[in-house]
N, C-alpha and C. Protein backbone atom coordinates (compact mmCIF):
# COMPACT_ATOMS: atom_id res chain seq x y z
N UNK A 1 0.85 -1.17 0.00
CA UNK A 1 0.00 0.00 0.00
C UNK A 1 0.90 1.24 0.00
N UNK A 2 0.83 2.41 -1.11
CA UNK A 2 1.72 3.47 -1.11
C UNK A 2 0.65 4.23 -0.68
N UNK A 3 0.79 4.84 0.67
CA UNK A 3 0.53 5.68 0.94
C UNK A 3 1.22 7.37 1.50
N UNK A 4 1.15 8.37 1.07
CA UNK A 4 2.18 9.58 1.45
C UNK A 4 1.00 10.06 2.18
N UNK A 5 1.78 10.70 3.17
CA UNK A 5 1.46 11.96 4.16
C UNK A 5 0.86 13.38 3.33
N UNK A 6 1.36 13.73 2.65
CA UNK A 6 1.78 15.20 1.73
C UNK A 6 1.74 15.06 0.12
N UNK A 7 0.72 15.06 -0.79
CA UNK A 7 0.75 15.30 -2.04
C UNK A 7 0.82 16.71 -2.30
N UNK A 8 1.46 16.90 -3.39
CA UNK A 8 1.44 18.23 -4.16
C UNK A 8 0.50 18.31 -4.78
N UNK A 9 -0.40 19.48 -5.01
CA UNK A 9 -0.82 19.27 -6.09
C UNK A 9 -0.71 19.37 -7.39
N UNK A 10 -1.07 18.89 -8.79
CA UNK A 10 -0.61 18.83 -9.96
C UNK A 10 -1.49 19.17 -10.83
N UNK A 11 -0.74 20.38 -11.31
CA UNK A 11 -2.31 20.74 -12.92
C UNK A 11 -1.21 21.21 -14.35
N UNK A 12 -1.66 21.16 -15.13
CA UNK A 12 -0.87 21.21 -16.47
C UNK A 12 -1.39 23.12 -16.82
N UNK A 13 -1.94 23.84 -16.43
CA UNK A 13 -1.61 25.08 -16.36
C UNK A 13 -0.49 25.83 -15.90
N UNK A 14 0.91 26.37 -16.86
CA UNK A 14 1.69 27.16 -16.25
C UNK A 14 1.49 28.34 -15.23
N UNK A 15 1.50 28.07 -14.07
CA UNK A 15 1.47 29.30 -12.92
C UNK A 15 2.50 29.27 -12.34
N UNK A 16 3.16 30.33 -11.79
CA UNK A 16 4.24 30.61 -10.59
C UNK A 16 3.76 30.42 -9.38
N UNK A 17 3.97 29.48 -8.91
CA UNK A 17 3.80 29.18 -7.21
C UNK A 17 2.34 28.33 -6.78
N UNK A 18 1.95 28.10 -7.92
CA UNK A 18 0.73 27.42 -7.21
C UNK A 18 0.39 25.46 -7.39
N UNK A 19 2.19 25.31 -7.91
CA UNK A 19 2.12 23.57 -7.46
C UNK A 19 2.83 23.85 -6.00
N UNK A 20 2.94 24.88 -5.61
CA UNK A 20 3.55 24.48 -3.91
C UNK A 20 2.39 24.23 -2.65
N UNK A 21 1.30 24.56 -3.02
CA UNK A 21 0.02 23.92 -1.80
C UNK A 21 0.08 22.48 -2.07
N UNK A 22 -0.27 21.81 -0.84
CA UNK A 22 -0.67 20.88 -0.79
C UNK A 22 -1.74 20.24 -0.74
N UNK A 23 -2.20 18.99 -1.35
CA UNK A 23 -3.74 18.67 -1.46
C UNK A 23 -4.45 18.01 -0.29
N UNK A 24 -5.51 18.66 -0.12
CA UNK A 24 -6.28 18.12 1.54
C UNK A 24 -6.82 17.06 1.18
N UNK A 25 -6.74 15.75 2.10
CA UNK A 25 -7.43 14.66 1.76
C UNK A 25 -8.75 14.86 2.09
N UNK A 26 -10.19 14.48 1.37
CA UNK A 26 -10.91 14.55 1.53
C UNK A 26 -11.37 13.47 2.90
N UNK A 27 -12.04 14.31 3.62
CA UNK A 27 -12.56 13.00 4.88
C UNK A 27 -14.26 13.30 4.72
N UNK A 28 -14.77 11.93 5.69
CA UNK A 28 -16.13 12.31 5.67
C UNK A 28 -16.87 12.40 6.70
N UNK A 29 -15.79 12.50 7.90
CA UNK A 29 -16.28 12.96 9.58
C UNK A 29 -15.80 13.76 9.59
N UNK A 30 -15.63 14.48 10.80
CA UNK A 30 -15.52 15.78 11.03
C UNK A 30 -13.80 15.30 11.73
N UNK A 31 -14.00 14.13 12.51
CA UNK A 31 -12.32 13.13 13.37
C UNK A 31 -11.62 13.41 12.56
N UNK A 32 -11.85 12.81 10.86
CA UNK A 32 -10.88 12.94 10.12
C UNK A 32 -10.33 14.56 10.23
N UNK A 33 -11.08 15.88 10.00
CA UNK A 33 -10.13 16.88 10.00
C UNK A 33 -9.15 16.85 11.21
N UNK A 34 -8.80 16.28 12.36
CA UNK A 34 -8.01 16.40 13.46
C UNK A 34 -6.90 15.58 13.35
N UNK A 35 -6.84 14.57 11.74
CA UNK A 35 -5.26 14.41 11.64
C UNK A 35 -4.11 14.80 11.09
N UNK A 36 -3.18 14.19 11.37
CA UNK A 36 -1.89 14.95 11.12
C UNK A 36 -1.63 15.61 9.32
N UNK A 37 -2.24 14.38 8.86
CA UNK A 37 -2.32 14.64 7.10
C UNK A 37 -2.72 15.99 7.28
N UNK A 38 -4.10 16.21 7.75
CA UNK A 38 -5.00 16.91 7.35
C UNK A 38 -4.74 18.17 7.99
N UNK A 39 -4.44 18.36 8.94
CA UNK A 39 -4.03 19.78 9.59
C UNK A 39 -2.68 20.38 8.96
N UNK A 40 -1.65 19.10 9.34
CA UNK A 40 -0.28 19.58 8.42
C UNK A 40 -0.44 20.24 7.17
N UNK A 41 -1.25 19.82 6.02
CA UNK A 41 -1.14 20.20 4.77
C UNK A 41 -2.45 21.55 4.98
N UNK A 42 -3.21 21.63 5.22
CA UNK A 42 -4.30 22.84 5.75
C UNK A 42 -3.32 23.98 6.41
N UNK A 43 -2.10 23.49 7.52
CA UNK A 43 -1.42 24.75 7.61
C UNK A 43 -0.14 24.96 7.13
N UNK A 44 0.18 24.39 5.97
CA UNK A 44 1.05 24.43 5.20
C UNK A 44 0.55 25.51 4.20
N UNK A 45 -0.49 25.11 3.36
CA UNK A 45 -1.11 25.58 2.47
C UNK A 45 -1.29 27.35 3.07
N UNK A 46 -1.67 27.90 4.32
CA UNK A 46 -1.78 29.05 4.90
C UNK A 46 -0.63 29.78 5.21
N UNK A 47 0.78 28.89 5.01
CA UNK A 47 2.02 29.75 5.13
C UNK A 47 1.85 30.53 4.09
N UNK A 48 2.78 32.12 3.71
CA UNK A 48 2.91 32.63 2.98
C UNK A 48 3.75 31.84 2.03
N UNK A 49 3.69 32.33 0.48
CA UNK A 49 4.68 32.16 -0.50
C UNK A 49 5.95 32.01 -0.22
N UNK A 50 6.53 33.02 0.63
CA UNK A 50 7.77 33.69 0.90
C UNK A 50 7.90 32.27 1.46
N UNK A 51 7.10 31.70 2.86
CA UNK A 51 7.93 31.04 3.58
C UNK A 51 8.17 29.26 2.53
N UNK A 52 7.04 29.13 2.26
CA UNK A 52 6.91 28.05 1.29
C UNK A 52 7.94 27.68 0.48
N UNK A 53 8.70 29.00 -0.19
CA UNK A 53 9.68 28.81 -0.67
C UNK A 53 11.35 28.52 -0.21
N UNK A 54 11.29 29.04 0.86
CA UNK A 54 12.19 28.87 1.78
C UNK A 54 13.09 27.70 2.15
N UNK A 55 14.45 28.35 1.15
CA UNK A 55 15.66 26.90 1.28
C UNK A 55 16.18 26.82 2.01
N UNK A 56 16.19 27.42 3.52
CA UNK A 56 17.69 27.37 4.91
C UNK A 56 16.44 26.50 6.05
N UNK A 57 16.88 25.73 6.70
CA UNK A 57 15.50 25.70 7.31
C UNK A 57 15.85 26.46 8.59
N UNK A 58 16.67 27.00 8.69
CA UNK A 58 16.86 28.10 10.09
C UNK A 58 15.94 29.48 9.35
N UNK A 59 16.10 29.78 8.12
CA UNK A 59 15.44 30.64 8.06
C UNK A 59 13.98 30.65 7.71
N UNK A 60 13.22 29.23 7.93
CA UNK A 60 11.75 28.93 7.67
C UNK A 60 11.63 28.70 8.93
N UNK A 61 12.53 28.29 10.42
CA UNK A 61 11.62 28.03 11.25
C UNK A 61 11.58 29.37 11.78
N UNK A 62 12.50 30.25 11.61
CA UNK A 62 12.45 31.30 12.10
C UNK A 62 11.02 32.84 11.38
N UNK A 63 11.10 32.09 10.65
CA UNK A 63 9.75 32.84 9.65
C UNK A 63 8.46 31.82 10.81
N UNK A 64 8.21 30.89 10.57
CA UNK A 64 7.42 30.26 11.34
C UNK A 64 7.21 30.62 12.70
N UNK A 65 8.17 30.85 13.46
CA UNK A 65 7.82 31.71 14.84
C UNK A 65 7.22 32.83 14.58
N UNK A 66 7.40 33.65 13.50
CA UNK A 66 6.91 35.11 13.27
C UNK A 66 5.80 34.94 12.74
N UNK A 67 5.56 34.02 12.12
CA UNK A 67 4.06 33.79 11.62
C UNK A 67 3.00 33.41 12.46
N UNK A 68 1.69 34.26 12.52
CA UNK A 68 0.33 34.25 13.09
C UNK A 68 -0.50 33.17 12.14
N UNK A 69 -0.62 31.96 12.87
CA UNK A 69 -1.62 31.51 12.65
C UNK A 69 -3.16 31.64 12.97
């Protein structure tokens, strides 16, 4: 069974920056929104661009403290 944590999502329209969200698994209780898949990629998707892109990871966790969720 291949299962991942984190899909990208994928569309054949050229855009800048918008294969970097990640895709929410669909659930059909409400339990399901309270897992890790599902919150991780929900507050992934709400980081800014800036941090999303972010290659040092000292300088993404440090964006991440500054960021208001």
């Amino acid at each position: 069974m291949n299962h991942r944590l984190f899909v990208r999502q994928r569309h054949f329209i050229h855009t800048y920056g918008n294969n970097l969200l990640l895709t929410l698994n669909k659930v059909r209780i409400r339990v399901g929104k309270n897992t890790f898949s599902f919150q991780g990629a929900f507050l992934y998707n709400q980081l800014t661009e800036y941090l999303r892109n972010e290659t040092y990871f000292s300088s993404f966790k440090n964006g991440i403290d500054a960021f208001e969720f």
